[in-house]
C-alpha atoms as a PDB file:
ATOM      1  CA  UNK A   1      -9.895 -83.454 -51.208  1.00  0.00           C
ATOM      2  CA  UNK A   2     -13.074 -81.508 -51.249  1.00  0.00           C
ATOM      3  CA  UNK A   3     -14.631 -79.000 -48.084  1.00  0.00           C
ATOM      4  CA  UNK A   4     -18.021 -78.625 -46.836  1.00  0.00           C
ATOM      5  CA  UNK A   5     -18.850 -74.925 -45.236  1.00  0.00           C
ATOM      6  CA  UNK A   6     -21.871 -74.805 -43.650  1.00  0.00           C
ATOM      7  CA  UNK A   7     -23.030 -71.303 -42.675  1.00  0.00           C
ATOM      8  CA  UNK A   8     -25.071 -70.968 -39.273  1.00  0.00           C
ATOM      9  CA  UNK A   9     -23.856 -67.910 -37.570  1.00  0.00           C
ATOM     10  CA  UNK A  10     -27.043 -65.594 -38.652  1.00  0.00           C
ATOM     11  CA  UNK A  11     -29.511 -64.662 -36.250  1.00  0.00           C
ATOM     12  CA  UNK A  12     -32.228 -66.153 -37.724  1.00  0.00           C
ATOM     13  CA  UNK A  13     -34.966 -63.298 -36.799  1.00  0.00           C
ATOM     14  CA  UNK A  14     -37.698 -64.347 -38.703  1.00  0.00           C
ATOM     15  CA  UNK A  15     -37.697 -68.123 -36.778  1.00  0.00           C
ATOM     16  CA  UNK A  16     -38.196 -66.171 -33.413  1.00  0.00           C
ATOM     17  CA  UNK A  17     -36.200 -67.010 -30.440  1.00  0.00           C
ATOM     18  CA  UNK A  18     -34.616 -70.138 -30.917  1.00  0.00           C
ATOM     19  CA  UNK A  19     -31.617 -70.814 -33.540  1.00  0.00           C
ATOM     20  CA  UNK A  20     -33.054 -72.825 -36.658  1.00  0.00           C
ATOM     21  CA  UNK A  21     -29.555 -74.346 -37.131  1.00  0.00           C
ATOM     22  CA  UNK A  22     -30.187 -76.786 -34.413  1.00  0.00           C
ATOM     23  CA  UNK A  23     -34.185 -76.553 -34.713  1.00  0.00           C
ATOM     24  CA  UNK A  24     -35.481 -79.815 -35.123  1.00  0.00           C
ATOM     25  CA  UNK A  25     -36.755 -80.996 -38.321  1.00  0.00           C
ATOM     26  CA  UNK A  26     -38.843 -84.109 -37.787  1.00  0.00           C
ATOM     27  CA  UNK A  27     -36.383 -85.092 -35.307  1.00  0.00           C
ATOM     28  CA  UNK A  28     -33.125 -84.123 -36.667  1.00  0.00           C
ATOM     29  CA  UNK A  29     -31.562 -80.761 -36.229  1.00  0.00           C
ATOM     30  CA  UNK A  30     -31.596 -79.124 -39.549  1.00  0.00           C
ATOM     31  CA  UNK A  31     -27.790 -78.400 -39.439  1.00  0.00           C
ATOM     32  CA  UNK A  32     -27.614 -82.123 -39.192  1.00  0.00           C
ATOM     33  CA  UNK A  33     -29.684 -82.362 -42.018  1.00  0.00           C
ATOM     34  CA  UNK A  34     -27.204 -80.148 -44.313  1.00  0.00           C
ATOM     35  CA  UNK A  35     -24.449 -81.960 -42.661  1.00  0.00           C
ATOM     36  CA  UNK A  36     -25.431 -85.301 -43.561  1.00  0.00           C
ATOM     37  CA  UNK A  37     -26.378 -84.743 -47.031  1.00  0.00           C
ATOM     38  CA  UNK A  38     -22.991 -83.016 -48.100  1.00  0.00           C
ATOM     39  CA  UNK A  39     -21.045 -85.365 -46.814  1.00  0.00           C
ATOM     40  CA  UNK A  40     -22.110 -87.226 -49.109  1.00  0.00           C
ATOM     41  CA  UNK A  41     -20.117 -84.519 -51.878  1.00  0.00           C
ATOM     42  CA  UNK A  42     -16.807 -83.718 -49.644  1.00  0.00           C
ATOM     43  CA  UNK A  43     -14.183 -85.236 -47.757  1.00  0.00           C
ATOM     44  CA  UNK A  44     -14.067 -82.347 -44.878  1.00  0.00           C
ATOM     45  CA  UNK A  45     -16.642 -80.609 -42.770  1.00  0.00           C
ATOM     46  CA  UNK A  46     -16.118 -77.000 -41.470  1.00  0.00           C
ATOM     47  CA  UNK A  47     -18.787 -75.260 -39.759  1.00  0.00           C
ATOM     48  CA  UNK A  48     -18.898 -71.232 -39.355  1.00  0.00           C
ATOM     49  CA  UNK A  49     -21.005 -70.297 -36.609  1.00  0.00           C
ATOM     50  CA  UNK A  50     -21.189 -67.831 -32.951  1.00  0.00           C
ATOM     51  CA  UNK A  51     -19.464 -68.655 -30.153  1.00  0.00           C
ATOM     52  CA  UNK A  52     -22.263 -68.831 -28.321  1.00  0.00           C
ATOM     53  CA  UNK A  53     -23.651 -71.762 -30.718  1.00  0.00           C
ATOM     54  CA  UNK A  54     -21.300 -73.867 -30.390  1.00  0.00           C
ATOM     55  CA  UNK A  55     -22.274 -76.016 -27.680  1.00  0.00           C
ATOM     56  CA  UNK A  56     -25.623 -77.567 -29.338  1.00  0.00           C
ATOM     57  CA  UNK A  57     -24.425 -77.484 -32.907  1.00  0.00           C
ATOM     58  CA  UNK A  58     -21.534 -79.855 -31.336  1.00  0.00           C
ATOM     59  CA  UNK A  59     -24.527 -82.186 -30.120  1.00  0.00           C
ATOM     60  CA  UNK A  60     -26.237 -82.070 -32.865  1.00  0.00           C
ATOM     61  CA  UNK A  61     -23.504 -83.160 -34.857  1.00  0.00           C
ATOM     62  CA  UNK A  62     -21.931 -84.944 -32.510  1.00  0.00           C
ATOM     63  CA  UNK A  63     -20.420 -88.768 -33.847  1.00  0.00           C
ATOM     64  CA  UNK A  64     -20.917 -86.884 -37.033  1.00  0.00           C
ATOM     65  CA  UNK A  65     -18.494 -89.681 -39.820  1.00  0.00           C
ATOM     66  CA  UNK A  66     -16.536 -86.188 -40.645  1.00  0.00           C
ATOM     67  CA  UNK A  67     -16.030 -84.720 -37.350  1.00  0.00           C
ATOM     68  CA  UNK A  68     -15.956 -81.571 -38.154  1.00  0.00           C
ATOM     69  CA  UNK A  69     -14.450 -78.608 -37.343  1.00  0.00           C
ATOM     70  CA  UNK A  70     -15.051 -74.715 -36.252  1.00  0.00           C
ATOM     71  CA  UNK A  71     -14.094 -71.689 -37.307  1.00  0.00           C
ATOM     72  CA  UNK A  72     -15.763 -68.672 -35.093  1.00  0.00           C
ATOM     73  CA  UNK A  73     -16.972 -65.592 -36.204  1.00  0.00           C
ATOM     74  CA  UNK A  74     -14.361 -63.329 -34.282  1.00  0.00           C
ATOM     75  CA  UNK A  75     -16.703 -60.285 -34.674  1.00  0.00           C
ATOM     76  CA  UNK A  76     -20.174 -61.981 -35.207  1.00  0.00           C
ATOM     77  CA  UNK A  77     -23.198 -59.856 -36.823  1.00  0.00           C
ATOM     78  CA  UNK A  78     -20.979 -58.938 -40.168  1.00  0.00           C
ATOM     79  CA  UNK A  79     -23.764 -61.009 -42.400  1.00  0.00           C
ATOM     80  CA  UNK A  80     -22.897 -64.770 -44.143  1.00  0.00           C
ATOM     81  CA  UNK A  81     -19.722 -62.539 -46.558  1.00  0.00           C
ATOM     82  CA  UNK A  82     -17.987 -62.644 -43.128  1.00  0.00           C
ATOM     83  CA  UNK A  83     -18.898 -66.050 -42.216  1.00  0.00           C
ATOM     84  CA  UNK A  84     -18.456 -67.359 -45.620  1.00  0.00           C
ATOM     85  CA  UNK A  85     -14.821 -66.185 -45.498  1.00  0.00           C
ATOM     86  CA  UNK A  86     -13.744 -67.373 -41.782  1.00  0.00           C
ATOM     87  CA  UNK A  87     -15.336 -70.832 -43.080  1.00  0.00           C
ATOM     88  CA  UNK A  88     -12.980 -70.678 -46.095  1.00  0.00           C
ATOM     89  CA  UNK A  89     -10.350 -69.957 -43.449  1.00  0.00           C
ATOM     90  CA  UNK A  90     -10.804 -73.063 -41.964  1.00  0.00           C
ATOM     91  CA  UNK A  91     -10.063 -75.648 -44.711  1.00  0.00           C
ATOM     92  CA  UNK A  92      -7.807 -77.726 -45.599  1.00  0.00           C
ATOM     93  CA  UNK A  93      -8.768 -78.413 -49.359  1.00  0.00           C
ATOM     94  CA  UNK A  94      -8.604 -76.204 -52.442  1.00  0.00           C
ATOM     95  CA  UNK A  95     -11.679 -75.785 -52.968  1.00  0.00           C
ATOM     96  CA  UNK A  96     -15.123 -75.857 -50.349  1.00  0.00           C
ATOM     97  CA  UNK A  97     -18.822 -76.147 -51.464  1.00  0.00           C
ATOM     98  CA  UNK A  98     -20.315 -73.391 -49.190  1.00  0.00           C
ATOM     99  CA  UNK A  99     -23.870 -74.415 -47.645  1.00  0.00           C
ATOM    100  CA  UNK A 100     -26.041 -72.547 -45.825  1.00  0.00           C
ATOM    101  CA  UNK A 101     -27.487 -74.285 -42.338  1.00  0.00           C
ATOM    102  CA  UNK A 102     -31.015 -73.725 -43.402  1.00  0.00           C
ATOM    103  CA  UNK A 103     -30.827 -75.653 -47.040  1.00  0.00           C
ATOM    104  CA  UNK A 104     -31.925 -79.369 -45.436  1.00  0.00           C
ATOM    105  CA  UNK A 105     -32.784 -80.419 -48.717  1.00  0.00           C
ATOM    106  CA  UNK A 106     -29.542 -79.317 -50.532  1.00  0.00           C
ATOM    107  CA  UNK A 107     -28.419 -82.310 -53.105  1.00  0.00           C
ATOM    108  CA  UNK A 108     -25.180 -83.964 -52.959  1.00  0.00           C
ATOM    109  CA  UNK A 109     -24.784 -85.219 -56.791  1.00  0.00           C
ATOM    110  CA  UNK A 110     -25.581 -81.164 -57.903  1.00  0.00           C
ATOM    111  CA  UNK A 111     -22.649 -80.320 -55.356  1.00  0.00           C
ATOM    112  CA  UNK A 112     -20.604 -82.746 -56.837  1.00  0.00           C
ATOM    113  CA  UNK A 113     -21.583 -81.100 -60.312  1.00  0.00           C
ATOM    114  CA  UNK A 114     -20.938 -77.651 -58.856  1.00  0.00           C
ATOM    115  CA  UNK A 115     -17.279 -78.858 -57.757  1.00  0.00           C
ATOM    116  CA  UNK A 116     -16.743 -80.012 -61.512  1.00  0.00           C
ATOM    117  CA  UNK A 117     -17.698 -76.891 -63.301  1.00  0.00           C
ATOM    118  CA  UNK A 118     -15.449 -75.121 -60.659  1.00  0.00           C
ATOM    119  CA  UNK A 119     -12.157 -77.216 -61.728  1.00  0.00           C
ATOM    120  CA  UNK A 120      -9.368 -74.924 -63.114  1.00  0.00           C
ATOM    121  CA  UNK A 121     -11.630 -71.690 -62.473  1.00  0.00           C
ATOM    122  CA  UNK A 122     -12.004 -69.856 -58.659  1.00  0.00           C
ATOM    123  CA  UNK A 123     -15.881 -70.220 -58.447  1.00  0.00           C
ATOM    124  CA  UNK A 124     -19.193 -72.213 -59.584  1.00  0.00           C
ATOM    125  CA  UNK A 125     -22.291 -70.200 -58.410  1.00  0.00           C
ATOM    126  CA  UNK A 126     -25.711 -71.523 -59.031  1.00  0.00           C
ATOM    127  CA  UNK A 127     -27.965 -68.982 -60.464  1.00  0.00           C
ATOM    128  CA  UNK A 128     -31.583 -70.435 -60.876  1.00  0.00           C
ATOM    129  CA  UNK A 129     -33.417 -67.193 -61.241  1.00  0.00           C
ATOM    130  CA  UNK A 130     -32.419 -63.170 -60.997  1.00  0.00           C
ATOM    131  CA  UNK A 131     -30.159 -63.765 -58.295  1.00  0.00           C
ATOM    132  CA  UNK A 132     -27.147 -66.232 -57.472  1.00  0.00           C
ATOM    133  CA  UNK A 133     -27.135 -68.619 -54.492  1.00  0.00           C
ATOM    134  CA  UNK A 134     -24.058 -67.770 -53.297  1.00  0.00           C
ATOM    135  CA  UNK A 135     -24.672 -69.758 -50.066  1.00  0.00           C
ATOM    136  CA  UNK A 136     -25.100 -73.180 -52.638  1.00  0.00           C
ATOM    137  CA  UNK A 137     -22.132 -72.736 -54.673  1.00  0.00           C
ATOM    138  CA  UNK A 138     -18.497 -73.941 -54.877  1.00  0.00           C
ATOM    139  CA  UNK A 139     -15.282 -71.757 -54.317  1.00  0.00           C
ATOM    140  CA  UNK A 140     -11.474 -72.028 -54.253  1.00  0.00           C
ATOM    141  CA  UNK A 141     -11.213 -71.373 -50.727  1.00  0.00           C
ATOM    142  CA  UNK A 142      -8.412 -68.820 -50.691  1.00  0.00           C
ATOM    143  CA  UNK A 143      -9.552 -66.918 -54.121  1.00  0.00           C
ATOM    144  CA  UNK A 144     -12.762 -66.228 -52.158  1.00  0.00           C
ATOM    145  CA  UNK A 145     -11.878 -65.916 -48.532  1.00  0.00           C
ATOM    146  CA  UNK A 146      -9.315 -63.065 -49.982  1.00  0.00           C
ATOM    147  CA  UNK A 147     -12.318 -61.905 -52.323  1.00  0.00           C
ATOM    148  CA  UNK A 148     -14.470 -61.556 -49.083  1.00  0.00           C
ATOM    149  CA  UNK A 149     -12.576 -59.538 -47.013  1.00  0.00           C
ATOM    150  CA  UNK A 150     -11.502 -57.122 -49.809  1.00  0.00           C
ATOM    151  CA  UNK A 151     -15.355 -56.846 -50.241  1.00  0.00           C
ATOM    152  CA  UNK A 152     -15.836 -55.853 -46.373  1.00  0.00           C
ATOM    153  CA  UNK A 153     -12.888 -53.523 -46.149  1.00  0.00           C
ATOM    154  CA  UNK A 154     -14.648 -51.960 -49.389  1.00  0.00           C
ATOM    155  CA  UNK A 155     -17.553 -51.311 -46.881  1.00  0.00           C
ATOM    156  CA  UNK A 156     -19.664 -54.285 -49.458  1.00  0.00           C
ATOM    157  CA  UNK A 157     -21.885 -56.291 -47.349  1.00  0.00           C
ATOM    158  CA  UNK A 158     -24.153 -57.713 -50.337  1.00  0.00           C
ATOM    159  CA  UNK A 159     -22.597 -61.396 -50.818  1.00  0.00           C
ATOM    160  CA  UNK A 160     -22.672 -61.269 -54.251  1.00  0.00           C
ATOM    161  CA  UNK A 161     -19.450 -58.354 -54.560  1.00  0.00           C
ATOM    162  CA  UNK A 162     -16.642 -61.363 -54.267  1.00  0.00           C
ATOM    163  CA  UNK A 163     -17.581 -62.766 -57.189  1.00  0.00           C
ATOM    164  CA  UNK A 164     -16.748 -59.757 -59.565  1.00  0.00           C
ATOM    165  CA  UNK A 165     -13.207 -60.425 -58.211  1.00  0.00           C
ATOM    166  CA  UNK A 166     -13.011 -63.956 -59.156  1.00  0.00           C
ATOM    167  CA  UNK A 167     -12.875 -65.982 -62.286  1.00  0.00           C
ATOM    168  CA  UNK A 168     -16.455 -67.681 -61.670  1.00  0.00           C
ATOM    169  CA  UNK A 169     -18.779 -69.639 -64.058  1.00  0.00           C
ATOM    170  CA  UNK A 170     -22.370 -69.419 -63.606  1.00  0.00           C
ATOM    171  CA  UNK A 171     -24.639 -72.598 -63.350  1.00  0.00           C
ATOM    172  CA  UNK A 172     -27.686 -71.060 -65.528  1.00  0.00           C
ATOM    173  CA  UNK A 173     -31.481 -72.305 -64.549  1.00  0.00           C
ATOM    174  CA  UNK A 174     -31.461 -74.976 -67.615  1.00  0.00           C
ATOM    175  CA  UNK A 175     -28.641 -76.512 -66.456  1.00  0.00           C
ATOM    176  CA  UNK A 176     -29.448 -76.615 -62.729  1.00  0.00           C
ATOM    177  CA  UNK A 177     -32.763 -78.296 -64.056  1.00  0.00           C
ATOM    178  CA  UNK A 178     -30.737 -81.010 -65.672  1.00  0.00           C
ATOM    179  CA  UNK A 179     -29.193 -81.849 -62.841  1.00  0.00           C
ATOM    180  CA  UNK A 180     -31.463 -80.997 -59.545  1.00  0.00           C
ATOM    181  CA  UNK A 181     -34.584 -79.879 -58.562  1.00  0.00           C
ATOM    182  CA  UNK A 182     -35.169 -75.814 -57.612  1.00  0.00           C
ATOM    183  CA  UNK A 183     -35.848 -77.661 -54.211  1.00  0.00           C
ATOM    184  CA  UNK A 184     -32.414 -78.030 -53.213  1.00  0.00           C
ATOM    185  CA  UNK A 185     -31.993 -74.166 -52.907  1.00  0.00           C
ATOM    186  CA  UNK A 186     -35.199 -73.797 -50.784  1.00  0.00           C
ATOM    187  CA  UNK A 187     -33.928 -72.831 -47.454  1.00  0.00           C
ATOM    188  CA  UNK A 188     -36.622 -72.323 -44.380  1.00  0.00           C
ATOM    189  CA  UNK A 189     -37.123 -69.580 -42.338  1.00  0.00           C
ATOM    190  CA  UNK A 190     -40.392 -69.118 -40.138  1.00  0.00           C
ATOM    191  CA  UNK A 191     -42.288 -71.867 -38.255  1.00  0.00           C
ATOM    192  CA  UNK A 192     -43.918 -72.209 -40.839  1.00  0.00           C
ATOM    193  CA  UNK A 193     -41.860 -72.965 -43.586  1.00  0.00           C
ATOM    194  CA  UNK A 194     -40.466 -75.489 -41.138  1.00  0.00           C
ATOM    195  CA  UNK A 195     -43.785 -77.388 -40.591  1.00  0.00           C
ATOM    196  CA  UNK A 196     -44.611 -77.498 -44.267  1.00  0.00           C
ATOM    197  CA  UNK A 197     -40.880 -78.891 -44.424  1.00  0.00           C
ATOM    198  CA  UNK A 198     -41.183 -81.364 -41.468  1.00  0.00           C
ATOM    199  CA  UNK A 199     -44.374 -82.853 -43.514  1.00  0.00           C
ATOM    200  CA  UNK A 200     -41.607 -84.091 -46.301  1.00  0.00           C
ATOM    201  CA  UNK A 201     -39.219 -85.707 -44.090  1.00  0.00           C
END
């Protein structure tokens, strides 16, 4: 059994007033988007996200094949460490690919890659250039989720302080090339990047 965690609880300040998770990206929410692709990877859907977002991330994943399920950021506004960990929370499998909701291009076969190099360790994290994509990577679900709030009652809000308490393996640029394009990290933000996105689709 594998999870999907698909972060959408941000505000998403830069998009203006509406929430990009369910903005629609020639025609399909963009959560849907995520969703849809990384089912293709896992067996399970979870979905961290506001209580008040609820309602149209529901319909825009509604008859979704993995019906999936919500876990609610009890004290929303802590940043993605916070939703990252009540998403762990959530699963039922050992380990959870962790997605953001504004990655609609994310690809399922590197996921599945990212799951493999994760086997018998508690973390595969993409790192493509200076930083890691901790919001495209695969974790054991409790080693992290544990990792995470350690990291918050530590007063750590930068998502990258889990890792150093986890025994994680780094997917290095050449060997995200071999298996994916830089274009399933690119995550959209602004109108615009969401027009020049819409274009693709």
């Amino acid at each position: 059994m594998r999870a999907g965690t698909i972060v959408a609880g941000g505000r998403s300040t830069r998009f203006g007033d509406s929430d990009k998770a369910t903005a629609g990206l020639a025609g399909t929410p963009m959560i849907r988007r995520v969703a849809d692709r990384l089912a293709e990877a896992v067996d399970e859907l979870v979905v961290n996200c506001r209580e008040d977002q609820v309602e149209a991330i529901e319909a825009a994943l509604s008859d979704h094949n993995l019906d999936p399920t919500f876990a609610l950021d009890e004290d929303p506004d802590q940043g993605p460490m916070a939703g990252i960990a009540t998403g762990l929370g959530a699963v039922d499998s050992e380990y959870a690919a962790v997605v953001a909701c504004d990655m609609p291009f994310v690809d399922p076969t590197f996921v599945d890659y990212l799951f493999e190099r994760a086997a018998s360790h508690e973390a595969a994290v993409p790192r493509p250039d200076e930083w890691f994509q901790t919001t495209q990577a695969v974790y054991h679900a409790e080693a992290m989720r544990t990792a995470c709030r350690r990291a918050l009652e530590r007063g750590e809000h930068k998502v990258v302080e889990p890792l150093f308490d986890l025994d994680y393996v780094v997917v290095e640029r050449e060997d995200v090339l071999e298996h994916t394009s830089l274009d399933t990290f690119k995550n959209l933000n602004t109108r615009e990047e969401f027009e020049a996105a819409t274009e693709r689709f």
